[in-house]
PDB file of N, CA and C in Angstrom:
ATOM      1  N   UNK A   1       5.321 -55.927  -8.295  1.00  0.00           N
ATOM      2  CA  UNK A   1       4.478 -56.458  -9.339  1.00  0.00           C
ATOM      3  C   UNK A   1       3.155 -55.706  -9.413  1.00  0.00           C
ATOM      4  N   UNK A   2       2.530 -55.509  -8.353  1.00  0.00           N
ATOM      5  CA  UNK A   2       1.311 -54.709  -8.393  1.00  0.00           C
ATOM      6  C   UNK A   2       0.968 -53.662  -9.017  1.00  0.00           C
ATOM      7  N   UNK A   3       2.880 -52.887  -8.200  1.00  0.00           N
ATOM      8  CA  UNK A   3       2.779 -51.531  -8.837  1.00  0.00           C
ATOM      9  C   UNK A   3       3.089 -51.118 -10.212  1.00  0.00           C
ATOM     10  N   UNK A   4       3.452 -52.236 -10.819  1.00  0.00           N
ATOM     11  CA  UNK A   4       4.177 -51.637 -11.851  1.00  0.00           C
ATOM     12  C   UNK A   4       2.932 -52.457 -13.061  1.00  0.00           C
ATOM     13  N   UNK A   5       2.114 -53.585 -12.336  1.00  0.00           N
ATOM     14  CA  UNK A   5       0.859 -53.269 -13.232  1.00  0.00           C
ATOM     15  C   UNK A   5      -0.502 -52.362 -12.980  1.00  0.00           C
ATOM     16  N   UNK A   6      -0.025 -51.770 -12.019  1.00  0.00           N
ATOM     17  CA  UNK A   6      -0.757 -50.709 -11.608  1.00  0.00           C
ATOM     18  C   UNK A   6      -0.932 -49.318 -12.873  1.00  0.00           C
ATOM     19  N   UNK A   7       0.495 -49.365 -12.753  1.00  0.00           N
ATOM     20  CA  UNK A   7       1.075 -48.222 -13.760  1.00  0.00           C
ATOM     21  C   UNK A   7       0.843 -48.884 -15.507  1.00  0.00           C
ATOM     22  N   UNK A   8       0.981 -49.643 -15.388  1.00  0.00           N
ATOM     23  CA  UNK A   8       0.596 -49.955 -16.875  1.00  0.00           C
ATOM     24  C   UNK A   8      -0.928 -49.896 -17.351  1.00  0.00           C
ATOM     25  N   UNK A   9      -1.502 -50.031 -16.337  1.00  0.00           N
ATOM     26  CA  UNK A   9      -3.107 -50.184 -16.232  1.00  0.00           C
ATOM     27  C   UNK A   9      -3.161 -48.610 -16.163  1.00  0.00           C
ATOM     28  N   UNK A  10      -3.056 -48.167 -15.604  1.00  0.00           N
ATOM     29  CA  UNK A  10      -3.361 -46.127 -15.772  1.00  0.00           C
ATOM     30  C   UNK A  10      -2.507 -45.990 -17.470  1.00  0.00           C
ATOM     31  N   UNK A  11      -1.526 -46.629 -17.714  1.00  0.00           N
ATOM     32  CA  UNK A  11      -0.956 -45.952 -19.113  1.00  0.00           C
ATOM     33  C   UNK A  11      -2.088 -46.451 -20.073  1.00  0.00           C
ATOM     34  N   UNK A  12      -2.786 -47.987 -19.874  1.00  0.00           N
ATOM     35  CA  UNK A  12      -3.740 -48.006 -20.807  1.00  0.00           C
ATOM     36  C   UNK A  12      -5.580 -47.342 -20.924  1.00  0.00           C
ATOM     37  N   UNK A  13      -5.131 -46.372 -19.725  1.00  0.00           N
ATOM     38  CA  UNK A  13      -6.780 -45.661 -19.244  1.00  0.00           C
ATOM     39  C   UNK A  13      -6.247 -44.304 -20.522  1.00  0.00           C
ATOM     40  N   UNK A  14      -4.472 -43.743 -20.199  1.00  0.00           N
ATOM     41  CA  UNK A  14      -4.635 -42.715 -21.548  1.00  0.00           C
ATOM     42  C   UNK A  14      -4.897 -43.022 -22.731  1.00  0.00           C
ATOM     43  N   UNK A  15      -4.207 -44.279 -23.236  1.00  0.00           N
ATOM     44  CA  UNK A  15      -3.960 -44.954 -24.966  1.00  0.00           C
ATOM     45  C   UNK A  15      -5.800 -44.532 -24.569  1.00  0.00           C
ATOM     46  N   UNK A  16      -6.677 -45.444 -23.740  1.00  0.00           N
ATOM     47  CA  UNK A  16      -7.910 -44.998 -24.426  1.00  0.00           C
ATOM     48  C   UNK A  16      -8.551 -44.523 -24.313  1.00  0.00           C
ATOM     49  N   UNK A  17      -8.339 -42.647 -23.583  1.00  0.00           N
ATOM     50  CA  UNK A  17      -8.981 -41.466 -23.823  1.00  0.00           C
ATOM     51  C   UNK A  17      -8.070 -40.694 -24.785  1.00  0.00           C
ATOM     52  N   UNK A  18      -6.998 -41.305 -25.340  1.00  0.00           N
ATOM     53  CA  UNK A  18      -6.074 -39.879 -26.459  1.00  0.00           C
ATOM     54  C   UNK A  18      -6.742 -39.702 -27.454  1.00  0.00           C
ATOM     55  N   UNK A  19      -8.182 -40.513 -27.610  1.00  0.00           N
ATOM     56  CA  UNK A  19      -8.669 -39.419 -29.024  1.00  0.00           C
ATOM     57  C   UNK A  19      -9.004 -38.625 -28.379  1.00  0.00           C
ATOM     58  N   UNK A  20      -9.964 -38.472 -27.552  1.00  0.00           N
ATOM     59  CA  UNK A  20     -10.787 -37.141 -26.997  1.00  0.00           C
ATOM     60  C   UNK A  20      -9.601 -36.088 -26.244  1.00  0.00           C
ATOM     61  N   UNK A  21      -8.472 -36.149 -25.824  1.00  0.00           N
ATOM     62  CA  UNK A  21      -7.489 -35.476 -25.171  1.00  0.00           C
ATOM     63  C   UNK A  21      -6.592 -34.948 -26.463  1.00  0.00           C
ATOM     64  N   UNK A  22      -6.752 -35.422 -27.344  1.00  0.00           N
ATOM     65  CA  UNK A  22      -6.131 -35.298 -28.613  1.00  0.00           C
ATOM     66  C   UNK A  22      -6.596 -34.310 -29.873  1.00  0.00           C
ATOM     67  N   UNK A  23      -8.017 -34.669 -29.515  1.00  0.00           N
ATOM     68  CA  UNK A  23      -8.947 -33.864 -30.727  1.00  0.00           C
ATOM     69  C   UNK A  23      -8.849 -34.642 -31.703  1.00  0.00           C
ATOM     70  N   UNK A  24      -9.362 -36.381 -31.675  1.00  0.00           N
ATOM     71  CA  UNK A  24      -8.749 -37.053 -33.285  1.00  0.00           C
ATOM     72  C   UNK A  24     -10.273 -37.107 -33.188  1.00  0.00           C
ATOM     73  N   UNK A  25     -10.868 -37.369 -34.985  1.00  0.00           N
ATOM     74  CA  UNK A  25     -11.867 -37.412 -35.127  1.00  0.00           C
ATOM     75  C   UNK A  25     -12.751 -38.655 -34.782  1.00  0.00           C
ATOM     76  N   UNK A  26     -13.654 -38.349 -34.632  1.00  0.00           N
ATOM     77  CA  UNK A  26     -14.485 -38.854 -34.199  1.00  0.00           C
ATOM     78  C   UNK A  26     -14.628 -40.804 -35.052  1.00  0.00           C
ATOM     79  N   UNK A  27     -14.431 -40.864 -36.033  1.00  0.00           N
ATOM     80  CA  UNK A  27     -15.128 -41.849 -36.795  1.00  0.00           C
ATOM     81  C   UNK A  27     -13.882 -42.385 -37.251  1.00  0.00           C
ATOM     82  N   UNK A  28     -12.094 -42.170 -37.042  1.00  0.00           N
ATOM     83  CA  UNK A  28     -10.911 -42.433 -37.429  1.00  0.00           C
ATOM     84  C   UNK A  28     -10.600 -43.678 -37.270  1.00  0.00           C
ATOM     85  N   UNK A  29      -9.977 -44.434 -38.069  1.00  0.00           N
ATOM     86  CA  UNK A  29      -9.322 -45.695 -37.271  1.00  0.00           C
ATOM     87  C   UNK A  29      -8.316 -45.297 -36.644  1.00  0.00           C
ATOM     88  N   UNK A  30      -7.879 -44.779 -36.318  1.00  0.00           N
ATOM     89  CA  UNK A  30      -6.950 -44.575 -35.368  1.00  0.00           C
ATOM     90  C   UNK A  30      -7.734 -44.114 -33.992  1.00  0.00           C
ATOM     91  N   UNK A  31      -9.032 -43.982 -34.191  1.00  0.00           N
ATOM     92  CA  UNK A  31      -9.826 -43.540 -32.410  1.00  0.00           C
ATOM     93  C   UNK A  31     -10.066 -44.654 -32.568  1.00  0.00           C
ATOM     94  N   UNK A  32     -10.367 -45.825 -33.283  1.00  0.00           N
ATOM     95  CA  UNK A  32     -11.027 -47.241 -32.718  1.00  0.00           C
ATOM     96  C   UNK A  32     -10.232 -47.289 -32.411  1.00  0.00           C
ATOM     97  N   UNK A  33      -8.518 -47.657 -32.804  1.00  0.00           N
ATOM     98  CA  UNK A  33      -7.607 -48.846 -32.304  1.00  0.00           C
ATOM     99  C   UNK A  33      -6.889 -48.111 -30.889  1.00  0.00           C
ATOM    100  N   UNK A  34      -7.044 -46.583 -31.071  1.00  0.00           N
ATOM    101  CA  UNK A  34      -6.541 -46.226 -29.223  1.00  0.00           C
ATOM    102  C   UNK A  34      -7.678 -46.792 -28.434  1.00  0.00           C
ATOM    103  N   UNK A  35      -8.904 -46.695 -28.634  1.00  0.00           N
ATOM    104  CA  UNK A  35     -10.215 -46.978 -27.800  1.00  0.00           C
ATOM    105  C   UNK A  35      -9.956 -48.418 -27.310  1.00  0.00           C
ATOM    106  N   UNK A  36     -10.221 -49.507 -28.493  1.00  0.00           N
ATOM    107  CA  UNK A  36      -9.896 -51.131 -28.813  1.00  0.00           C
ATOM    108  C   UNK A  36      -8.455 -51.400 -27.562  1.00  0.00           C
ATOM    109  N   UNK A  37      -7.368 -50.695 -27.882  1.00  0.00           N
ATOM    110  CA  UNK A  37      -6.236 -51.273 -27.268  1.00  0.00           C
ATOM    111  C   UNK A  37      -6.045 -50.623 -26.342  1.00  0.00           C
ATOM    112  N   UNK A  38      -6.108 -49.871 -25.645  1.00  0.00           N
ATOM    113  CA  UNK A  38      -6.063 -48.895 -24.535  1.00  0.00           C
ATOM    114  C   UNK A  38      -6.749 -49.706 -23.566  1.00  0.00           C
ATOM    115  N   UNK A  39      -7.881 -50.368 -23.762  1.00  0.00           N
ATOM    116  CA  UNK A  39      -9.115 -50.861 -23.015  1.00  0.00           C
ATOM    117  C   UNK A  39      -8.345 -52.208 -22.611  1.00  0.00           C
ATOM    118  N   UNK A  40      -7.574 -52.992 -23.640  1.00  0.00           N
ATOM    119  CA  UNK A  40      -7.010 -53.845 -23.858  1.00  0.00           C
ATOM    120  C   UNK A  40      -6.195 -54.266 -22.887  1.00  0.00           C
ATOM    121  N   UNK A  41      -5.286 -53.599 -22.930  1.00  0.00           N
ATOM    122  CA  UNK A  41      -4.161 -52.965 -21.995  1.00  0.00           C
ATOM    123  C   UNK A  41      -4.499 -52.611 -21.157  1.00  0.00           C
ATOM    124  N   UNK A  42      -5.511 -52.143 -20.314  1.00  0.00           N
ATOM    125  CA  UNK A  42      -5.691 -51.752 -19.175  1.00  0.00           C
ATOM    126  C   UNK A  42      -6.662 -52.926 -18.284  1.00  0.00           C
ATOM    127  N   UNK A  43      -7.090 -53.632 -18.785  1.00  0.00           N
ATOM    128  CA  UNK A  43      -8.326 -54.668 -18.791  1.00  0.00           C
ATOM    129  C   UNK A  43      -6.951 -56.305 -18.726  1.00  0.00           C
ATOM    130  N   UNK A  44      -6.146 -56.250 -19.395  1.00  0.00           N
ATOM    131  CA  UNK A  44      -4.872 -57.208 -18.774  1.00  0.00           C
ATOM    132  C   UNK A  44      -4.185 -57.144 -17.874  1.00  0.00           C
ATOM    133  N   UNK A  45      -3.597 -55.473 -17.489  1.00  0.00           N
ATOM    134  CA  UNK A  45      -2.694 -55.461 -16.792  1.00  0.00           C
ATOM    135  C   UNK A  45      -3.489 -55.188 -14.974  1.00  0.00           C
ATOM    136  N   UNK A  46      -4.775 -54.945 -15.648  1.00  0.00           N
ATOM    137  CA  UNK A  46      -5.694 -55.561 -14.022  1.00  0.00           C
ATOM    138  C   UNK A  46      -5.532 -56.570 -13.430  1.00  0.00           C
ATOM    139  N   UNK A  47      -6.146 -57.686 -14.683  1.00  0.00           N
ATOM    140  CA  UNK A  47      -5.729 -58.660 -14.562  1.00  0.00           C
ATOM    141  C   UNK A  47      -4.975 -59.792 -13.867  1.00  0.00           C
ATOM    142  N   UNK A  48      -3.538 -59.126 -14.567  1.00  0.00           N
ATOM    143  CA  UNK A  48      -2.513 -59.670 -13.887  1.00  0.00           C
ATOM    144  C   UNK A  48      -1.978 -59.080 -12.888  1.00  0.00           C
ATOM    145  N   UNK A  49      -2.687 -58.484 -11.945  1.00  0.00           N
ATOM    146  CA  UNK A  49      -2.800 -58.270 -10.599  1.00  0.00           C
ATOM    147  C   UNK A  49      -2.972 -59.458  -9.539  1.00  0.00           C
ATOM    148  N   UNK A  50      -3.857 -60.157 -10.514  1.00  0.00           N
ATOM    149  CA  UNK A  50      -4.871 -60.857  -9.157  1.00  0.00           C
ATOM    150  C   UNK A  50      -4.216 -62.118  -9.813  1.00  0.00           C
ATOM    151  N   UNK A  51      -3.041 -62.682 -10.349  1.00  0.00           N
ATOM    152  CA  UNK A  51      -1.915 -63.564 -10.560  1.00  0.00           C
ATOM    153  C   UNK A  51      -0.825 -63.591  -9.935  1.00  0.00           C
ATOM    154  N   UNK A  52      -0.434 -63.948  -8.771  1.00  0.00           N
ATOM    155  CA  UNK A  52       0.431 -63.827  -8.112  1.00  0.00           C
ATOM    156  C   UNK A  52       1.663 -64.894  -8.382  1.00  0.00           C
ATOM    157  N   UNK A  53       3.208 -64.255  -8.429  1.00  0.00           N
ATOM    158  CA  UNK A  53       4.186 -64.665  -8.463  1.00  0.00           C
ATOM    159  C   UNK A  53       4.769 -64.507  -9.918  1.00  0.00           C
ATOM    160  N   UNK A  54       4.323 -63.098 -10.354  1.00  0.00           N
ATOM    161  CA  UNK A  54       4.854 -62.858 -11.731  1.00  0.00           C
ATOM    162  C   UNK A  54       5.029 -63.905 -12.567  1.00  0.00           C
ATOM    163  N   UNK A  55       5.571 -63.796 -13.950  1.00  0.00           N
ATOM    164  CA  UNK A  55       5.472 -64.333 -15.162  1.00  0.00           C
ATOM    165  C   UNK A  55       4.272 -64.583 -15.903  1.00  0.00           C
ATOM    166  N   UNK A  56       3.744 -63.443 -15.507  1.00  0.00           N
ATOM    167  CA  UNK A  56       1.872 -63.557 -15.841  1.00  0.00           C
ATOM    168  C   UNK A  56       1.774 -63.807 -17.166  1.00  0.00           C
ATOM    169  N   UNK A  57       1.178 -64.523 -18.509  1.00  0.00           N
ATOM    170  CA  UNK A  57       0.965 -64.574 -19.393  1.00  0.00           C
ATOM    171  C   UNK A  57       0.414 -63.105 -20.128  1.00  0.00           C
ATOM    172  N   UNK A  58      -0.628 -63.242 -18.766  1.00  0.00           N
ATOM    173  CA  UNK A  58      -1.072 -61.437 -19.589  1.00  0.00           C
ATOM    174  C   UNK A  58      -0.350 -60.334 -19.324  1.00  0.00           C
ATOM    175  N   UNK A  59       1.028 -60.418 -19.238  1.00  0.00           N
ATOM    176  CA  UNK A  59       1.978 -59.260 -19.579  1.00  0.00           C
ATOM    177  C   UNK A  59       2.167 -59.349 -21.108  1.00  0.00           C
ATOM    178  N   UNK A  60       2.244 -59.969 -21.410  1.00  0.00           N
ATOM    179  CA  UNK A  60       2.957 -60.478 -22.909  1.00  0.00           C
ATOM    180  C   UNK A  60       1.745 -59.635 -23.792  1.00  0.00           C
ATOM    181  N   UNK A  61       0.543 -59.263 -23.572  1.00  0.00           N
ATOM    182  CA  UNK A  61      -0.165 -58.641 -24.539  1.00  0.00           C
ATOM    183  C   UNK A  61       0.025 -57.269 -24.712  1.00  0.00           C
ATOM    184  N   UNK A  62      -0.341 -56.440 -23.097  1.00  0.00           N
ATOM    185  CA  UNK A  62       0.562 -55.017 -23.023  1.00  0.00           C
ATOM    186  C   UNK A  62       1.837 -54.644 -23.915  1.00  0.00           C
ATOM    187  N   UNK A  63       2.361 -55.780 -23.858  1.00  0.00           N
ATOM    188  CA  UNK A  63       4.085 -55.498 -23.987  1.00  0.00           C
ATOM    189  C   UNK A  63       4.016 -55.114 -25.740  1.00  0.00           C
ATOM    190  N   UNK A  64       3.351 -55.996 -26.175  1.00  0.00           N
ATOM    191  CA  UNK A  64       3.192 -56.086 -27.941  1.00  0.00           C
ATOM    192  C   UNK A  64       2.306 -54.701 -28.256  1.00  0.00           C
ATOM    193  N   UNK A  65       1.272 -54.358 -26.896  1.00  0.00           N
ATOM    194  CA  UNK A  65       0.590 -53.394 -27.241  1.00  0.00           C
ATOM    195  C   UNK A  65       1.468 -51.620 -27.554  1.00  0.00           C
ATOM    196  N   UNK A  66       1.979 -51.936 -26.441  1.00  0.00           N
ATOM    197  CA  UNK A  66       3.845 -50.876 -25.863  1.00  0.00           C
ATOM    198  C   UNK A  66       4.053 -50.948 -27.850  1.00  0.00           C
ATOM    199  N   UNK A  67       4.101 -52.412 -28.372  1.00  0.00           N
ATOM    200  CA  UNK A  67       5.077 -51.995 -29.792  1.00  0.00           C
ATOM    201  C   UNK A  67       4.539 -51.276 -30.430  1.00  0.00           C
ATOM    202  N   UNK A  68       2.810 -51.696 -30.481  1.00  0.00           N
ATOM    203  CA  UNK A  68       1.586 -51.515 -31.793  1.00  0.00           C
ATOM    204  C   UNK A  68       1.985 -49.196 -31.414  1.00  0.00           C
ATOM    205  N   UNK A  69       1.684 -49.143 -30.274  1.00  0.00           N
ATOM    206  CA  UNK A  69       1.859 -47.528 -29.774  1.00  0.00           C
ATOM    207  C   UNK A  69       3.175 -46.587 -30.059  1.00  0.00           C
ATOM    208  N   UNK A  70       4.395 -47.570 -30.778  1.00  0.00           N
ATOM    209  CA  UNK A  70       5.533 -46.716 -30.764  1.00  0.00           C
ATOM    210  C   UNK A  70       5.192 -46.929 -32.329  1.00  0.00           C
ATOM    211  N   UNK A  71       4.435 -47.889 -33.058  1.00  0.00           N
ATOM    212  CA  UNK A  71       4.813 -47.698 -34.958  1.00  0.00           C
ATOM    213  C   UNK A  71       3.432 -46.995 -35.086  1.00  0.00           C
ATOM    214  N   UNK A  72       2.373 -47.000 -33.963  1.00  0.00           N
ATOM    215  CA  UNK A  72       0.896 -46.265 -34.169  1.00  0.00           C
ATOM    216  C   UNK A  72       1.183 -45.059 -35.231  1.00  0.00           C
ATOM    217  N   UNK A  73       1.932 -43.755 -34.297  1.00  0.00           N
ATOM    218  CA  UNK A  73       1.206 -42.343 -34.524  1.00  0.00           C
ATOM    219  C   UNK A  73       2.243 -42.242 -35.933  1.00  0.00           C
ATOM    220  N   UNK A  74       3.678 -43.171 -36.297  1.00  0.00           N
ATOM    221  CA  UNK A  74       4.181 -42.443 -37.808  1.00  0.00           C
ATOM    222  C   UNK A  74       3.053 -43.733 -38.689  1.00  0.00           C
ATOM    223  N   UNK A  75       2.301 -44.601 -38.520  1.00  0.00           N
ATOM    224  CA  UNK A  75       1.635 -45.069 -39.082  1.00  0.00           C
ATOM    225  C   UNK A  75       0.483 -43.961 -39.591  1.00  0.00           C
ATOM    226  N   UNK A  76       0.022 -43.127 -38.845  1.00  0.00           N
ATOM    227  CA  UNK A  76      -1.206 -42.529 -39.085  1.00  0.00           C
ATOM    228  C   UNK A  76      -0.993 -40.733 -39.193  1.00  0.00           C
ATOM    229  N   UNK A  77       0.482 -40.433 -39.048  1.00  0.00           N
ATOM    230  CA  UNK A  77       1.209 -39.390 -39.732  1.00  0.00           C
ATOM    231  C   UNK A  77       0.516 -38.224 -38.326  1.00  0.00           C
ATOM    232  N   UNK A  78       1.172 -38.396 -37.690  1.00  0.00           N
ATOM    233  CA  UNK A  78       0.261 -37.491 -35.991  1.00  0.00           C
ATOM    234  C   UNK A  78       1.009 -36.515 -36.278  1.00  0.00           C
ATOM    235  N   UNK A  79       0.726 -35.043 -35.254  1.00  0.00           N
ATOM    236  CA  UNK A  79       1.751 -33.836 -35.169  1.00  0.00           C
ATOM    237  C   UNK A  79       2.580 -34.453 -33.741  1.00  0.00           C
ATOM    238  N   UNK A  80       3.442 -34.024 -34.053  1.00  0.00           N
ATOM    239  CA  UNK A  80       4.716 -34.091 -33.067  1.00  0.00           C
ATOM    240  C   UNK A  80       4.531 -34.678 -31.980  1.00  0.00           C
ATOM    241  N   UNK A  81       3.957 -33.152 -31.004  1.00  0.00           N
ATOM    242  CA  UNK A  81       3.373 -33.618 -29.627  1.00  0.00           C
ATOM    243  C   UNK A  81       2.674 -35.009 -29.670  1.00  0.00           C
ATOM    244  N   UNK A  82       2.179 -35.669 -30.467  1.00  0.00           N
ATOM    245  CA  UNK A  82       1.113 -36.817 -30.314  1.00  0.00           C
ATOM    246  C   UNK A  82       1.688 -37.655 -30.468  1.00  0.00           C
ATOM    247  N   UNK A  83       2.717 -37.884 -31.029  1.00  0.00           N
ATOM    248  CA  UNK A  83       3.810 -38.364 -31.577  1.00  0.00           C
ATOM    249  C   UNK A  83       5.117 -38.744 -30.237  1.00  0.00           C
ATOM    250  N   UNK A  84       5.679 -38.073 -29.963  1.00  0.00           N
ATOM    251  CA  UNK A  84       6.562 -38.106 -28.489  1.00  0.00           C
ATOM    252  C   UNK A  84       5.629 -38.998 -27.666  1.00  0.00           C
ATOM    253  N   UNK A  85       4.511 -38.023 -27.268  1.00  0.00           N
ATOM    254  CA  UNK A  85       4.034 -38.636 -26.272  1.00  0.00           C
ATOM    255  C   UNK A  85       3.220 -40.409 -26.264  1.00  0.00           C
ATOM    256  N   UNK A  86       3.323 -40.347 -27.149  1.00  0.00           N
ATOM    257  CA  UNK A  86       2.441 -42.308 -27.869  1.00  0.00           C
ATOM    258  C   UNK A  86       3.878 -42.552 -27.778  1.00  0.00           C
ATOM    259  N   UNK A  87       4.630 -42.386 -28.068  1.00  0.00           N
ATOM    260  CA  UNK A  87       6.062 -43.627 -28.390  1.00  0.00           C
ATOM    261  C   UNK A  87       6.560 -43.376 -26.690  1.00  0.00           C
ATOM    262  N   UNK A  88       6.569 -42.595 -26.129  1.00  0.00           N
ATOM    263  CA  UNK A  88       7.283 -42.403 -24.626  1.00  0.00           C
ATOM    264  C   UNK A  88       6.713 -43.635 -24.009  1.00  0.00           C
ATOM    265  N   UNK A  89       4.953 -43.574 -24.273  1.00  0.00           N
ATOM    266  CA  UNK A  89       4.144 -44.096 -23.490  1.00  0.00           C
ATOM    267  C   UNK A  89       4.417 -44.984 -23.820  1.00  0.00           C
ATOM    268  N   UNK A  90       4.429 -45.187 -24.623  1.00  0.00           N
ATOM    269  CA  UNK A  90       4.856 -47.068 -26.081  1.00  0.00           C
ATOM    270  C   UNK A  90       5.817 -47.578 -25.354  1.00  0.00           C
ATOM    271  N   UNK A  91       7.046 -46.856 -25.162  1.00  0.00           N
ATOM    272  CA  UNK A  91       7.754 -47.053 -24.469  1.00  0.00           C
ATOM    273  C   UNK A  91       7.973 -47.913 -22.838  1.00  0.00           C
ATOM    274  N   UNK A  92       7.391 -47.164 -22.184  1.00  0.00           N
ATOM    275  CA  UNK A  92       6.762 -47.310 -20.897  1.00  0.00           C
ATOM    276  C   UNK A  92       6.345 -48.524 -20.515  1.00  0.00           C
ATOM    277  N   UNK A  93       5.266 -48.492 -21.524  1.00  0.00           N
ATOM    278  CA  UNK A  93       4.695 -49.706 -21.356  1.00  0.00           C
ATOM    279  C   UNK A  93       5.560 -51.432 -21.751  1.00  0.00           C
ATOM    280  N   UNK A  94       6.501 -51.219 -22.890  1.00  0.00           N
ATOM    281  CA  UNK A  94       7.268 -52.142 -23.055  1.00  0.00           C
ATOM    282  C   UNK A  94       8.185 -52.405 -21.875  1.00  0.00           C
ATOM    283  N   UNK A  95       8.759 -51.637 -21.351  1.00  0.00           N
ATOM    284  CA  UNK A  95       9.625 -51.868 -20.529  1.00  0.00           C
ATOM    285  C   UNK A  95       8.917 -52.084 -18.826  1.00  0.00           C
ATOM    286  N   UNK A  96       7.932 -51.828 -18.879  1.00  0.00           N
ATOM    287  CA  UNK A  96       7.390 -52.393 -17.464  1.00  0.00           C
ATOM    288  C   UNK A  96       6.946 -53.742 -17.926  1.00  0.00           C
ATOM    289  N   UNK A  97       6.158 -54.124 -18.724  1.00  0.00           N
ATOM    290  CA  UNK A  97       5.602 -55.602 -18.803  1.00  0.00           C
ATOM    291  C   UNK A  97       7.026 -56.367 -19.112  1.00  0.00           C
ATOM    292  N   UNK A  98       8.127 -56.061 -19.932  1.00  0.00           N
ATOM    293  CA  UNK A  98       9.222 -56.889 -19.581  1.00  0.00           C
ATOM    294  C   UNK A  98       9.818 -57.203 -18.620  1.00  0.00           C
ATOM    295  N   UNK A  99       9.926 -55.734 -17.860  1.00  0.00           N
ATOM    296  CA  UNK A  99      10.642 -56.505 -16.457  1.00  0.00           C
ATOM    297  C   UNK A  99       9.193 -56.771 -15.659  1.00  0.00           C
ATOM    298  N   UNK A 100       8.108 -57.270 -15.689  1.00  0.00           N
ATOM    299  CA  UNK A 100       7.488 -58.197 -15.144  1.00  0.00           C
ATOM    300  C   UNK A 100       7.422 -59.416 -15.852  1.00  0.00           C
ATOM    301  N   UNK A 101       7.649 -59.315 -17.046  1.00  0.00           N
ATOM    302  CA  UNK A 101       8.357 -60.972 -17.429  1.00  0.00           C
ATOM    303  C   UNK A 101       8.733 -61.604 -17.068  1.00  0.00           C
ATOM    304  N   UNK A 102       9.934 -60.898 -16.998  1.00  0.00           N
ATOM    305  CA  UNK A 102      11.672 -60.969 -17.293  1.00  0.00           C
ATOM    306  C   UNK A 102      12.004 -60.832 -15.855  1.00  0.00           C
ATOM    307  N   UNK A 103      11.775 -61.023 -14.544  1.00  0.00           N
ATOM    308  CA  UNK A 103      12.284 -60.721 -13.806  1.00  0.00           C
ATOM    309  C   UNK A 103      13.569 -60.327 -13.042  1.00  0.00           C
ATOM    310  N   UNK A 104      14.246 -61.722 -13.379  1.00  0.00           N
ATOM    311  CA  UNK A 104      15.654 -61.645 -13.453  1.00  0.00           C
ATOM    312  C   UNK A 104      16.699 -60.930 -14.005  1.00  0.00           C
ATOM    313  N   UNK A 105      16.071 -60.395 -15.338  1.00  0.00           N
ATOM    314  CA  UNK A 105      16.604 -59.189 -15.798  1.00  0.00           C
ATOM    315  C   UNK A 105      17.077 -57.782 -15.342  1.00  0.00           C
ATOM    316  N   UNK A 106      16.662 -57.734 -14.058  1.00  0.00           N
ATOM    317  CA  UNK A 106      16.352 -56.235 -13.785  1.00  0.00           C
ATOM    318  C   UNK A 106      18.025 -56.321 -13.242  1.00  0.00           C
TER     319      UNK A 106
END
């Protein structure tokens, strides 16, 4: 459980440096909402660290965040590379906060 909100908590430290790693402009909505949710996401899945015995409530925000990051970059028309790498991560992130849900699932 730790580790795997460990890892979700570092995936939301990239969502909110990929403007500046990215080169997106400065004043974009798309740098607020990586900045906004990145922070988001990383600031929950701390969080639910210090909740012991899984089924943390604050998985459930990451997880939606994982969705907002895979429809983000064709929402805002990205090049490729920016593109793979937001939906991988999008990715990532959905499937770790589920199976900290979802435990039984695994």
């Amino acid at each position: 459980m730790i580790v795997k909100n460990a890892i979700s908590s570092f995936i939301g430290v990239w969502f909110l440096l990929t403007p500046w790693m990215f080169g997106l402009t400065a004043s974009g909505l798309e740098t607020y909402l990586c900045f906004i949710l990145g922070g988001i996401q990383c600031l929950f899945s701390l969080l639910a660290i210090s909740f012991p015995g899984g089924k943390s409530w604050l998985n459930g925000l990451p997880l939606f965040i994982g969705i907002w990051f895979i429809i983000f970059p064709n929402a805002f028309n990205l090049p490729l590379l920016q593109i793979v790498v937001l939906e991988v991560l999008g990715l990532a992130t959905i499937l770790i906060n589920y199976a900290l849900l979802f435990p039984e699932s695994q």
